[in-house]
N, C-alpha and C. Protein backbone atom coordinates (compact mmCIF):
# COMPACT_ATOMS: atom_id res chain seq x y z
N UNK A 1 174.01 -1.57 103.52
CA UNK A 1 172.77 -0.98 103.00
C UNK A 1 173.04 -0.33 101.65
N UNK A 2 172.33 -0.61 100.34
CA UNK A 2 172.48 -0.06 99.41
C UNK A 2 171.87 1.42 99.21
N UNK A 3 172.25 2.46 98.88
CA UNK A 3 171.99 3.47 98.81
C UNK A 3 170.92 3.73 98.11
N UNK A 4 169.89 4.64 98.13
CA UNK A 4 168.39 4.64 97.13
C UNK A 4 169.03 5.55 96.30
N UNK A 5 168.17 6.00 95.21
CA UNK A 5 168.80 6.38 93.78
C UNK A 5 167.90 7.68 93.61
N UNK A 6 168.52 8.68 93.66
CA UNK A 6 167.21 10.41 93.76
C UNK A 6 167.83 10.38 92.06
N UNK A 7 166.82 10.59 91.34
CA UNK A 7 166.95 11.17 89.57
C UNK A 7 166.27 12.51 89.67
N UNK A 8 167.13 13.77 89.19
CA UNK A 8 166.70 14.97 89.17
C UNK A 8 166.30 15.27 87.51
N UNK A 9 165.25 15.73 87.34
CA UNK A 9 165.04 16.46 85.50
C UNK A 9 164.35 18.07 86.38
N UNK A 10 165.40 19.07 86.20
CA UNK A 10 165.06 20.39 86.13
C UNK A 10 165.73 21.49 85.07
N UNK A 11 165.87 22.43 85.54
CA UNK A 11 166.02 23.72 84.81
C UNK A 11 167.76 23.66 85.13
N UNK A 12 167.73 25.41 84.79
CA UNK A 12 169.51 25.49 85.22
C UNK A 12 169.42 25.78 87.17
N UNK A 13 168.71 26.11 87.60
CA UNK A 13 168.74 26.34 88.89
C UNK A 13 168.85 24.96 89.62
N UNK A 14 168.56 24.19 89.18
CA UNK A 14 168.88 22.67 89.54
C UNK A 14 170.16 22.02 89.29
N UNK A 15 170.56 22.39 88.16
CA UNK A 15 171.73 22.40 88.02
C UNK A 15 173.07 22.69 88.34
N UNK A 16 172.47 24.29 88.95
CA UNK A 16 173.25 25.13 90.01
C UNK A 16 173.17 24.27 91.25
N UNK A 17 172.60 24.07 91.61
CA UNK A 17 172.46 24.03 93.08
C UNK A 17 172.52 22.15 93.16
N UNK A 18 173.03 21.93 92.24
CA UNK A 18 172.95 20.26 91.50
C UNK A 18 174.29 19.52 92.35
N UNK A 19 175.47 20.35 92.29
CA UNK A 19 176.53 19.98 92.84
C UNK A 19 176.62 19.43 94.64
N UNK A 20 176.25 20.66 94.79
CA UNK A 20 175.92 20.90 96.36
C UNK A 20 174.77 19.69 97.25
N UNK A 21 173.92 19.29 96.15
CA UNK A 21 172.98 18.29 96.44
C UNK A 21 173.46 17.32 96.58
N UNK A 22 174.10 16.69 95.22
CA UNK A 22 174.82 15.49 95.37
C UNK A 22 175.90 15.24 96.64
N UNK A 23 176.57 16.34 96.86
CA UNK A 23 177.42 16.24 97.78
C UNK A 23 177.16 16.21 99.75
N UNK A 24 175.98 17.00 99.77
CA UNK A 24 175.16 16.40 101.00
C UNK A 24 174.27 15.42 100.82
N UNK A 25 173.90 14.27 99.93
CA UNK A 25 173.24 13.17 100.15
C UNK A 25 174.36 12.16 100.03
N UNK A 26 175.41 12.64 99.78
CA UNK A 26 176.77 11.48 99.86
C UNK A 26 176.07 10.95 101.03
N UNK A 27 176.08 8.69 100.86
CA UNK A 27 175.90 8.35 101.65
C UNK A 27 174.66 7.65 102.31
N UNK A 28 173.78 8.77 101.72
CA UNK A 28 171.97 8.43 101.54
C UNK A 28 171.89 8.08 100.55
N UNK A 29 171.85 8.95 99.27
CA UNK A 29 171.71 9.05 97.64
C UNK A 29 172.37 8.82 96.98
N UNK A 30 172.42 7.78 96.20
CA UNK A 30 173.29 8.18 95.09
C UNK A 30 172.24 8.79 93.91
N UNK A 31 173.00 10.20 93.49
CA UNK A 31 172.51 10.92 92.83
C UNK A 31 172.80 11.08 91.49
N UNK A 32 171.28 11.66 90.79
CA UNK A 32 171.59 11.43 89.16
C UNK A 32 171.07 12.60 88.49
N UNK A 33 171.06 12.99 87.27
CA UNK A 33 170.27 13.76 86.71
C UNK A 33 170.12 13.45 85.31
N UNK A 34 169.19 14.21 84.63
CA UNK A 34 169.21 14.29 83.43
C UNK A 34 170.33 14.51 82.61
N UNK A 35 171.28 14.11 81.80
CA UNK A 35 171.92 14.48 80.59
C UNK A 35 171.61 14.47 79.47
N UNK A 36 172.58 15.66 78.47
CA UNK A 36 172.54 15.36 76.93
C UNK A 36 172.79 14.29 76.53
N UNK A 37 173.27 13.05 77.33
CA UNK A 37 173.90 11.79 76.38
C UNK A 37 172.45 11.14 76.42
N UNK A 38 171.82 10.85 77.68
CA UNK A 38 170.53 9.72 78.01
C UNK A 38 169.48 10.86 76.99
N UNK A 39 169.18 12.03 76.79
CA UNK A 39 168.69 12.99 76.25
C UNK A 39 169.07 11.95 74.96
N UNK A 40 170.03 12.02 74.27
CA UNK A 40 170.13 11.84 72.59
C UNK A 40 169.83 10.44 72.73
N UNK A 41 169.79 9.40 73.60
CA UNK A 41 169.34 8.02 72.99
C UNK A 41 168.26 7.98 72.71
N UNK A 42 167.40 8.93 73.68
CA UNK A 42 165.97 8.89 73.37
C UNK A 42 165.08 9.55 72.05
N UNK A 43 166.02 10.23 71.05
CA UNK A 43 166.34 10.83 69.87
C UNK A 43 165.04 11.90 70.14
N UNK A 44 165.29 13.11 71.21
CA UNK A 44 163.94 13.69 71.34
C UNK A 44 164.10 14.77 70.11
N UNK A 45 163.04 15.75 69.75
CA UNK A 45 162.97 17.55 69.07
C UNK A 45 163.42 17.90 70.14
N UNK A 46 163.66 19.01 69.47
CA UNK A 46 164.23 20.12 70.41
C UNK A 46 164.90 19.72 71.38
N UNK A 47 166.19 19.50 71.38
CA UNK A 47 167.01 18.71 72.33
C UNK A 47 167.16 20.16 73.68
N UNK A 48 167.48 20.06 75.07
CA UNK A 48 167.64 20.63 75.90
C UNK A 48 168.94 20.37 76.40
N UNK A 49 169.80 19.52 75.84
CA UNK A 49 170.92 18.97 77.02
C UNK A 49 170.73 18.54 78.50
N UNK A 50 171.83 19.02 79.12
CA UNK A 50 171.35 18.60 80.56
C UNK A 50 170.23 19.57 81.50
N UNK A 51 169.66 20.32 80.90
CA UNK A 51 168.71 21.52 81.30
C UNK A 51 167.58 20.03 81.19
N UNK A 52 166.43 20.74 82.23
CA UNK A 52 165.24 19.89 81.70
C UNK A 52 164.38 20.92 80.69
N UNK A 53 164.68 22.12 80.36
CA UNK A 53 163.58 22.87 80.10
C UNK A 53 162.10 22.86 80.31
N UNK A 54 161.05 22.83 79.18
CA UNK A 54 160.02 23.57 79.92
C UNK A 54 159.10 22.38 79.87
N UNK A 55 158.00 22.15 80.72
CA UNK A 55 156.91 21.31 81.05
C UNK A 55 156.84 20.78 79.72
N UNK A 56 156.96 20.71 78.70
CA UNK A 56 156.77 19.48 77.21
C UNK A 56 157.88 18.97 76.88
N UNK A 57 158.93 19.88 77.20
CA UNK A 57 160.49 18.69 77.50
C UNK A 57 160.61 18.12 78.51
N UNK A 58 160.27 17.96 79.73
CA UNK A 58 160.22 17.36 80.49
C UNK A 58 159.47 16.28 80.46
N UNK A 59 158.17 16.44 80.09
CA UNK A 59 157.17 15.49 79.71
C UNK A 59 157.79 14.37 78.63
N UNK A 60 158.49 14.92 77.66
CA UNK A 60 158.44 14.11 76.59
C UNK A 60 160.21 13.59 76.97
N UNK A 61 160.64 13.98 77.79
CA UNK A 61 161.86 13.68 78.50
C UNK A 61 161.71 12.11 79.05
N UNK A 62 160.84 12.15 79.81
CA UNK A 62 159.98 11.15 80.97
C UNK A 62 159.67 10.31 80.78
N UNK A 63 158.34 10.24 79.48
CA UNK A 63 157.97 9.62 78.79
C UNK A 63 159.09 8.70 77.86
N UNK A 64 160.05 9.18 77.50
CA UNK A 64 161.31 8.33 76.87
C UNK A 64 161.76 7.69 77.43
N UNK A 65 161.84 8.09 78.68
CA UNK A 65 163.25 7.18 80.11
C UNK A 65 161.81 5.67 80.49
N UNK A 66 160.77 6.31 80.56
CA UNK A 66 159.91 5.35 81.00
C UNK A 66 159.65 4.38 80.29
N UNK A 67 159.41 4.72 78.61
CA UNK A 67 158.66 4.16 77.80
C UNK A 67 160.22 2.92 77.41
N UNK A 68 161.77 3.27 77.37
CA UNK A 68 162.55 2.41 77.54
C UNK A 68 163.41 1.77 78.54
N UNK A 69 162.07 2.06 79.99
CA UNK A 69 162.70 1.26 81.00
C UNK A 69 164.06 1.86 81.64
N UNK A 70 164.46 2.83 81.18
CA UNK A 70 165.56 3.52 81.77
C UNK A 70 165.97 4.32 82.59
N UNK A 71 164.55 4.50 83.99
CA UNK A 71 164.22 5.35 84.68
C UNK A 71 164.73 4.60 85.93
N UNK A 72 166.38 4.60 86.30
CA UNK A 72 166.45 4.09 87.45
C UNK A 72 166.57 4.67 88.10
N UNK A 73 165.60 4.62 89.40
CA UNK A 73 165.65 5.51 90.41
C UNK A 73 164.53 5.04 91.10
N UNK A 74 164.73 5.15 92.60
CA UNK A 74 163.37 5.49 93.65
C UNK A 74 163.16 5.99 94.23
N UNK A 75 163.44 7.67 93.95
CA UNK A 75 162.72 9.07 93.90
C UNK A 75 163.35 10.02 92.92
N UNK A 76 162.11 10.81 92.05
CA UNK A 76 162.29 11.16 91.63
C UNK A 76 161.78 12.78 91.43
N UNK A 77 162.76 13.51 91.47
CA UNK A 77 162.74 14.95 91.99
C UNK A 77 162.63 16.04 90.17
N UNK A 78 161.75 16.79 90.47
CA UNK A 78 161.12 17.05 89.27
C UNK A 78 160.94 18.89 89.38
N UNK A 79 161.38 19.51 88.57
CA UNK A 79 160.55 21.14 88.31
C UNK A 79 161.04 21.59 87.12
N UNK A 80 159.86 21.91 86.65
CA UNK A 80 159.99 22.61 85.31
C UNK A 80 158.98 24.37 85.49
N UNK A 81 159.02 25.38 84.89
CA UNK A 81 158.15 26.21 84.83
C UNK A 81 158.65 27.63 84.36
N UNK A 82 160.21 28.12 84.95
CA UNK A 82 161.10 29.14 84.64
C UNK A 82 160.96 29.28 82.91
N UNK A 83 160.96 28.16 82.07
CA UNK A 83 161.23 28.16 81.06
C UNK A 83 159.56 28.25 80.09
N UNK A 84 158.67 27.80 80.60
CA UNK A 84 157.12 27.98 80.25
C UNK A 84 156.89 29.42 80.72
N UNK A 85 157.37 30.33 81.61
CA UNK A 85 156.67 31.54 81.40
C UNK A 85 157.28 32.40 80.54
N UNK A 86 158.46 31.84 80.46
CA UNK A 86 159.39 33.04 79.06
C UNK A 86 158.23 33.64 77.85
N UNK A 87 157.96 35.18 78.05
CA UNK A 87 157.20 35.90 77.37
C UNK A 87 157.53 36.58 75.68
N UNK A 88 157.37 36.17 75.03
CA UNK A 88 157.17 37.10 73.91
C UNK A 88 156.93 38.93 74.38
N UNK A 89 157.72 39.84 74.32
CA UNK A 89 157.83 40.82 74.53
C UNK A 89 156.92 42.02 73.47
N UNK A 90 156.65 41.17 71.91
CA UNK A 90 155.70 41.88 71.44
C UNK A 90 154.27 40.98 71.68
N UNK A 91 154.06 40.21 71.30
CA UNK A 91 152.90 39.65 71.84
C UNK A 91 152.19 39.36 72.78
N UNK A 92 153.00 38.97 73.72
CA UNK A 92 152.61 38.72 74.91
C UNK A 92 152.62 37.24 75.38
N UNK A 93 153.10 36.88 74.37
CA UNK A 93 152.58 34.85 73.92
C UNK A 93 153.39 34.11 74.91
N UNK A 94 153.03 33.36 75.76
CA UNK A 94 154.14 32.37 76.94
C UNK A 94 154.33 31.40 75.96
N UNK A 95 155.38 31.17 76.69
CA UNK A 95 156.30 29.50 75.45
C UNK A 95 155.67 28.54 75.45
N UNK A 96 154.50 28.02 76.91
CA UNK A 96 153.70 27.30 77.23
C UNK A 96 152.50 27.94 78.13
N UNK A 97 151.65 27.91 77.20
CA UNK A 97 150.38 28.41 77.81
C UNK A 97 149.70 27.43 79.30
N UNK A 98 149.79 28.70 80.03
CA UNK A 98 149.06 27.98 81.43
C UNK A 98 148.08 26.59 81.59
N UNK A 99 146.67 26.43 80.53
CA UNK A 99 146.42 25.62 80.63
C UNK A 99 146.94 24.11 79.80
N UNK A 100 148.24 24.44 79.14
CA UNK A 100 148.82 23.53 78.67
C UNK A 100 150.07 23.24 79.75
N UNK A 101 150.26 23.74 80.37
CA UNK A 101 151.21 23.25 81.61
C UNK A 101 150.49 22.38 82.48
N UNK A 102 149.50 22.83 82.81
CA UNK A 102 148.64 21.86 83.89
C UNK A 102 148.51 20.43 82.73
N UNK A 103 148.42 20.49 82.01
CA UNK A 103 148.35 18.73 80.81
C UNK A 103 149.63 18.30 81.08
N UNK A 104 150.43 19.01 80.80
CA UNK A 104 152.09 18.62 80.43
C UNK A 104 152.36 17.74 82.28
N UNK A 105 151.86 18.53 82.93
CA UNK A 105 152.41 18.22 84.54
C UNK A 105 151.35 17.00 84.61
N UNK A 106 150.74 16.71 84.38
CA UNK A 106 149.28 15.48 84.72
C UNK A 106 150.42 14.80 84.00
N UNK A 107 150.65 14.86 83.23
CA UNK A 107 151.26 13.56 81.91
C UNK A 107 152.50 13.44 82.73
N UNK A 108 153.43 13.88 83.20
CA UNK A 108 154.61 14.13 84.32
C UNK A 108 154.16 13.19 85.42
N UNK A 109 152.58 13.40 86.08
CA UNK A 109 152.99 12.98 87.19
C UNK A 109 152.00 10.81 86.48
N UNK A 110 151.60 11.08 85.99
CA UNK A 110 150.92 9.99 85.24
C UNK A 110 152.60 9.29 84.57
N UNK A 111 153.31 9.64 84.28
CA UNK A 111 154.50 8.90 83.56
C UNK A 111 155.06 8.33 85.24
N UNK A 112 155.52 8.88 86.01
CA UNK A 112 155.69 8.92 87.47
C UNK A 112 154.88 7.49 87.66
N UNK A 113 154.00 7.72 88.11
CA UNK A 113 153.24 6.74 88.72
C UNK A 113 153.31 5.28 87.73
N UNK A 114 153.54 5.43 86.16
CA UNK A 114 153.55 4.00 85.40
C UNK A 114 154.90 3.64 85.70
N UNK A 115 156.15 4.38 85.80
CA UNK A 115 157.03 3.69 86.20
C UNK A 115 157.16 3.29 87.90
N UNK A 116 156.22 3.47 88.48
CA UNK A 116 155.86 3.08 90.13
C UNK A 116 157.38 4.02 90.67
N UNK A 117 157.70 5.13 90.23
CA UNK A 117 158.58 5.86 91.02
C UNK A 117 157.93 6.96 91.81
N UNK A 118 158.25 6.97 92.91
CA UNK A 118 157.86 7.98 93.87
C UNK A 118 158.14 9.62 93.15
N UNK A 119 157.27 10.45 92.71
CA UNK A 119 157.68 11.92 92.58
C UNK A 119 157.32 13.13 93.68
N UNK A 120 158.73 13.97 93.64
CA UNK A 120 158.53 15.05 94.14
C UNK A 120 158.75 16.08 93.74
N UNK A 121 157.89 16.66 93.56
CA UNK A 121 157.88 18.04 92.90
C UNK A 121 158.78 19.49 93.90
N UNK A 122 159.39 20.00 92.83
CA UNK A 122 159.72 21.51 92.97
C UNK A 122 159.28 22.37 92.24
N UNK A 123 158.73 23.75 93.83
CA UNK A 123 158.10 24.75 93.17
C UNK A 123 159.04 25.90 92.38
N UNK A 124 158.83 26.24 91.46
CA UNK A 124 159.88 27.48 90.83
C UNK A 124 160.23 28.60 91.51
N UNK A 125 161.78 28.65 91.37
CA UNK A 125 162.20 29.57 92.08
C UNK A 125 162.38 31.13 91.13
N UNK A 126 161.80 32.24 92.20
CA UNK A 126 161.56 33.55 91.57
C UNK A 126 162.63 34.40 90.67
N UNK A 127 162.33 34.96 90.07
CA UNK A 127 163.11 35.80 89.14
C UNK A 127 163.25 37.12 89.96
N UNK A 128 164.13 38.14 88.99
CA UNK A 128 164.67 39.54 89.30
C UNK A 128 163.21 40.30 88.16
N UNK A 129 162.56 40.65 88.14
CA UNK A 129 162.15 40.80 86.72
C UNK A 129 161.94 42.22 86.53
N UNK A 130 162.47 43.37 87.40
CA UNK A 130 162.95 44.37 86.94
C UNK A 130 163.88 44.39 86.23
N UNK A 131 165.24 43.29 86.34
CA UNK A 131 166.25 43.97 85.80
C UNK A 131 166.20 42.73 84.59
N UNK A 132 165.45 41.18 84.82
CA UNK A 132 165.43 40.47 83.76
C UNK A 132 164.88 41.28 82.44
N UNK A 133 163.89 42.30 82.78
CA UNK A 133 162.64 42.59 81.30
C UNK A 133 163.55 43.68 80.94
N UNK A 134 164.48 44.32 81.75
CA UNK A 134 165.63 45.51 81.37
C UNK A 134 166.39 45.76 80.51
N UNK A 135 166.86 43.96 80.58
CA UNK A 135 168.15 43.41 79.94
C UNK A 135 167.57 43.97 78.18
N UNK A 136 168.69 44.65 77.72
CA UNK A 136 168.57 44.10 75.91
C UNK A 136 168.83 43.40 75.30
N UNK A 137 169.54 42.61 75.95
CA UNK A 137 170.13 41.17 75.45
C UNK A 137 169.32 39.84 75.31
N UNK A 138 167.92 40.25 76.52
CA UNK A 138 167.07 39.51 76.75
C UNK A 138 166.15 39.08 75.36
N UNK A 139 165.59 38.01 74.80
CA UNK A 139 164.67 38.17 73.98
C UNK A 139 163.28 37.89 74.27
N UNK A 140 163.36 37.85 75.66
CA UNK A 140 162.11 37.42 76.64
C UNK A 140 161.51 37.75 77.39
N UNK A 141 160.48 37.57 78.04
CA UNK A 141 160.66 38.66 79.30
C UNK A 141 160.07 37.58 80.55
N UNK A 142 160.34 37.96 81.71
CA UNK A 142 159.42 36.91 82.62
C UNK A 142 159.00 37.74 83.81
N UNK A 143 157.66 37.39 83.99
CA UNK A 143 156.97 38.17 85.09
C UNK A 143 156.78 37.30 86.19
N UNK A 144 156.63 38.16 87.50
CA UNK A 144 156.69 37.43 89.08
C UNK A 144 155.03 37.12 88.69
N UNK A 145 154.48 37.57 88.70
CA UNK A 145 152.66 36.85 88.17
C UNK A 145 152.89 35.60 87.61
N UNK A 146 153.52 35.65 86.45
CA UNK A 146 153.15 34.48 86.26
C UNK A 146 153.86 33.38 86.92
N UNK A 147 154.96 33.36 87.15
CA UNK A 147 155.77 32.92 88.46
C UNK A 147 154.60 32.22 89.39
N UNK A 148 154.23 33.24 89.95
CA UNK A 148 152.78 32.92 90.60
C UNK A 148 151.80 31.66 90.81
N UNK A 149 151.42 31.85 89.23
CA UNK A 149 150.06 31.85 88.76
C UNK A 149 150.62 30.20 88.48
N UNK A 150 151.72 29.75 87.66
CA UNK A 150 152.07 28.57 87.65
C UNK A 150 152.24 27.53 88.75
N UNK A 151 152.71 28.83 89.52
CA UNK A 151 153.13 27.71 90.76
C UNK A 151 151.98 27.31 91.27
N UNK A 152 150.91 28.35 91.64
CA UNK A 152 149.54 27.61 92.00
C UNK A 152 148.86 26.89 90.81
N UNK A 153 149.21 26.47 90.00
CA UNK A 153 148.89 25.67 89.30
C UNK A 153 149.19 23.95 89.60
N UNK A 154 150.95 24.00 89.36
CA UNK A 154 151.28 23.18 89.70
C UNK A 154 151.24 22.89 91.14
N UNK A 155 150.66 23.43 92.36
CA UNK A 155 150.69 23.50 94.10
C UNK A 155 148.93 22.76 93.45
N UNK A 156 147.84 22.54 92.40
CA UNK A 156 146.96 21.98 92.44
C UNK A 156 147.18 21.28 92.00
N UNK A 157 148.05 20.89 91.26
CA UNK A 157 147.83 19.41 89.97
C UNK A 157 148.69 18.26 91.06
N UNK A 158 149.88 18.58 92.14
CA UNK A 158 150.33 17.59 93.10
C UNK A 158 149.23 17.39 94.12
N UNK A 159 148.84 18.32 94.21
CA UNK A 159 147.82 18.05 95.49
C UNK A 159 146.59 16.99 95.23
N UNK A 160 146.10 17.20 93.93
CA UNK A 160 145.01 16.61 93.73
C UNK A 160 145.70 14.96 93.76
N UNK A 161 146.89 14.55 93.98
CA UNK A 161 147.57 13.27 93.44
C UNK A 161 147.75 12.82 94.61
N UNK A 162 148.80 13.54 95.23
CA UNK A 162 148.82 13.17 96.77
C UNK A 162 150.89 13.46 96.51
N UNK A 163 151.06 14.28 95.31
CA UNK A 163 152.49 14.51 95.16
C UNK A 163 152.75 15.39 96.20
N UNK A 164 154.23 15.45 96.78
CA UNK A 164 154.52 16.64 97.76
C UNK A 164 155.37 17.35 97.19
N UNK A 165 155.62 18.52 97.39
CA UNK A 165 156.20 19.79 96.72
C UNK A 165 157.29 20.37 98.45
N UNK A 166 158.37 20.11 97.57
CA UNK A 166 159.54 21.60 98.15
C UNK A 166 159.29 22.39 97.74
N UNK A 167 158.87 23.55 98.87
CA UNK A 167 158.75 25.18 98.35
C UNK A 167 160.20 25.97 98.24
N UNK A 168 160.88 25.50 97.39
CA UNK A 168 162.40 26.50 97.09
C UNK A 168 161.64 27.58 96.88
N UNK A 169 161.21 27.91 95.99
CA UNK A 169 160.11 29.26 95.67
C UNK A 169 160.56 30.09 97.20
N UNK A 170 159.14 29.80 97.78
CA UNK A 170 159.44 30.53 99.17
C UNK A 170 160.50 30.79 100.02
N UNK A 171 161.25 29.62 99.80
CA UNK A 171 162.47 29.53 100.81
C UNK A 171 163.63 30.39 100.39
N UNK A 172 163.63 30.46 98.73
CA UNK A 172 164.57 31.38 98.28
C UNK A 172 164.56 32.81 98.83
N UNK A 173 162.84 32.95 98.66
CA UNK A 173 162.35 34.50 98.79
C UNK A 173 162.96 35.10 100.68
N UNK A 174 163.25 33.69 101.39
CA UNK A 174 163.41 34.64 102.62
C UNK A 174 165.31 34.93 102.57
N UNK A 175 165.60 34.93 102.15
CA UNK A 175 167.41 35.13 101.76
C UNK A 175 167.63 36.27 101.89
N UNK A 176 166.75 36.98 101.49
CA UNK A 176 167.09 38.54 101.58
C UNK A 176 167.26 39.17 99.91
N UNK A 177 167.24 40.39 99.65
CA UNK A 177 166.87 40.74 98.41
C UNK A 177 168.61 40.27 97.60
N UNK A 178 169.60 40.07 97.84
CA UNK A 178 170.95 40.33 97.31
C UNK A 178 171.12 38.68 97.07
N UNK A 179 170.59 37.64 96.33
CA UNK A 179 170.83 36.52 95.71
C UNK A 179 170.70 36.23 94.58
N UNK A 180 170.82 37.59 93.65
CA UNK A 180 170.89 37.05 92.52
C UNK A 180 172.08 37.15 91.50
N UNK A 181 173.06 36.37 90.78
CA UNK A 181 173.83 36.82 90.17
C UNK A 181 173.91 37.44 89.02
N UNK A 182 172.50 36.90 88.64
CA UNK A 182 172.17 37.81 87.52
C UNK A 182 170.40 38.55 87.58
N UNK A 183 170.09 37.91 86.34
CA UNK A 183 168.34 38.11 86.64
C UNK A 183 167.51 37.08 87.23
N UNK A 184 167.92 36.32 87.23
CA UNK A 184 167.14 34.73 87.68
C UNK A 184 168.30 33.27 88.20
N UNK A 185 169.60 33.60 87.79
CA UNK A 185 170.29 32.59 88.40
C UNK A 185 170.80 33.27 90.24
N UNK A 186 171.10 32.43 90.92
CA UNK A 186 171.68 32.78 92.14
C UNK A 186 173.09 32.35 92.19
N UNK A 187 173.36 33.56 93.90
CA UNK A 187 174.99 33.62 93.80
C UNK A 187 175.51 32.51 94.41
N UNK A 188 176.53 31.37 94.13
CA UNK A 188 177.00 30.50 94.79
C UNK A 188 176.74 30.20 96.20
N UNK A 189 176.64 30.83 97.28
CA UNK A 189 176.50 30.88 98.65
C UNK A 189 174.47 30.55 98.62
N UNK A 190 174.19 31.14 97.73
CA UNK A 190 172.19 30.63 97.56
C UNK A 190 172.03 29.65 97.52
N UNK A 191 172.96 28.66 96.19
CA UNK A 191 172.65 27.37 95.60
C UNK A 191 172.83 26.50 96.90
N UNK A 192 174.27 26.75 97.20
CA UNK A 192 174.44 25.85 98.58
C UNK A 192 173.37 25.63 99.61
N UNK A 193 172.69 27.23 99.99
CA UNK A 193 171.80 27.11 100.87
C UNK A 193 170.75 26.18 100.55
N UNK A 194 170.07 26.49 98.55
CA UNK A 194 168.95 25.78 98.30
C UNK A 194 169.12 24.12 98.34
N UNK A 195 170.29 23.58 98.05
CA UNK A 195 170.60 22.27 97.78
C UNK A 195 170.37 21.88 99.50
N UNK A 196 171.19 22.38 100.17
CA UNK A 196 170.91 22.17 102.02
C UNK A 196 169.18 21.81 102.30
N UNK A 197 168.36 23.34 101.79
CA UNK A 197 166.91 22.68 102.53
C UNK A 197 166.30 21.94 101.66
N UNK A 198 166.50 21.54 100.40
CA UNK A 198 166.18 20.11 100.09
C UNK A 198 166.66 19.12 100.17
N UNK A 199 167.77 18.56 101.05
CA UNK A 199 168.16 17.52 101.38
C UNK A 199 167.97 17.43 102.96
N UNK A 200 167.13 18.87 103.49
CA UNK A 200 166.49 18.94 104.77
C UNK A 200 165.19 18.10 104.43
N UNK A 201 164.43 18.48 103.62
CA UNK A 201 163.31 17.85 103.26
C UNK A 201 163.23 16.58 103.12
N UNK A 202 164.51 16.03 102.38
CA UNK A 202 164.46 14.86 102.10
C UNK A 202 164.23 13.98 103.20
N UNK A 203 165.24 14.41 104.02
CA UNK A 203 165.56 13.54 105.18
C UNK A 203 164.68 13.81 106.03
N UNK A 204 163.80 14.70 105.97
CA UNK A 204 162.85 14.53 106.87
C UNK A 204 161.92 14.11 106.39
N UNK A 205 161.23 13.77 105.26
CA UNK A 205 160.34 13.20 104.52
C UNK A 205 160.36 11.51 104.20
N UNK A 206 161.77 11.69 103.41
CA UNK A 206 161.71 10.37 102.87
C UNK A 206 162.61 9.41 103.15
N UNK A 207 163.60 10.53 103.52
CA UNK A 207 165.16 9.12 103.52
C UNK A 207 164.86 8.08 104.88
N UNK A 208 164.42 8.32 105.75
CA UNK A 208 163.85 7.06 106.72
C UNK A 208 162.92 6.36 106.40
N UNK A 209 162.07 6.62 105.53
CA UNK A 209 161.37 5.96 104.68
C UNK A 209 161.69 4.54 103.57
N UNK A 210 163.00 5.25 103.12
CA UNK A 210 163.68 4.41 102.10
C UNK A 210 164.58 3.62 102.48
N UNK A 211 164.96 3.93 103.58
CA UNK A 211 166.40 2.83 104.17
C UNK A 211 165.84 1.35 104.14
């Protein structure tokens, strides 16, 4: 039996918890993600490396792999949003305004569907944002609202499609308050856990599906 092909484009929390994934779908998946190398053929702005960054790099990420046929995979695991609420601290200005995320994610799940790959969405996982907006080092700030407010955004733009969503979001939140290593990344023993209940999901969702 040939193994099905999961392609991940997320943030750094995906990344984190990126290792641990690959290594429990040994077997089911062979697993992939976004890189800076497939990143520079597609000669994008604003390069991200292996990060997906925020809902218009991702989009215009997608749109490249699709538009040159280079989207191999048959599922494809998707979250962007950590990086769209990053706040301007004097203004107030998000990096990506709410109703331009809901476009960016339509065009996400519309690129999805022209390359006939199955997508599944991930919901964003929560921040510290007492001690993130604390930091002075920070030049940003990020609030649990908007955290929020995105996620029910994006919890409408899959729904209306018929996309299904892993709630890491939630699942993080029951861990207990002591998972963070910093303001928004988690401590090694988290990632493991998060990579575990999405390859719970998987396999209860899809991988009998795909064999």
């Amino acid at each position: 039996m040939n193994k099905q092909r999961l392609y991940v484009i997320g943030d750094s929390i995906s990344m984190q918890y990126g290792p641990y994934l690959e290594q429990y779908l040994a077997g089911r998946f062979a697993y992939a993600r976004k890189t800076a190398e497939a990143e520079a053929r597609l000669n994008l702005p604003n390069p991200q490396g292996d990060n997906g960054g925020d809902s218009l790099a991702v989009l215009a990420y997608l749109s490249g792999l699709v538009e040159r046929d280079e989207l191999a995979a048959d599922l494809l695991l998707v979250n962007c949003g950590l990086h769209d609420i990053k706040t301007d601290p004097v203004t107030g200005r998000k990096q990506v305004r709410i109703d331009d995320y809901r476009r960016n994610l339509e065009g996400i799940v519309a690129q999805a569907q022209k390359a006939k790959v199955p997508l599944v969405w991930v919901r964003t996982t929560p921040c510290d944002e007492a001690v993130h907006n604390s930091r002075p080092d920070m030049a940003f700030h990020r609030f649990a609202a908007d955290c929020a407010a995105y996620n029910a955004v994006a919890d409408g733009v899959m729904a209306a499609v018929g996309v299904p969503s892993i709630d890491l979001h939630n699942f993080t939140t029951t861990l207990g308050p002591d998972v963070y290593c910093d303001h928004v990344h988690f401590h090694e023993a988290v990632r493991e856990k998060q990579a575990a209940y999405i390859v719970g999901w998987l396999d209860g969702n899809f991988y009998s599906s795909l064999k």
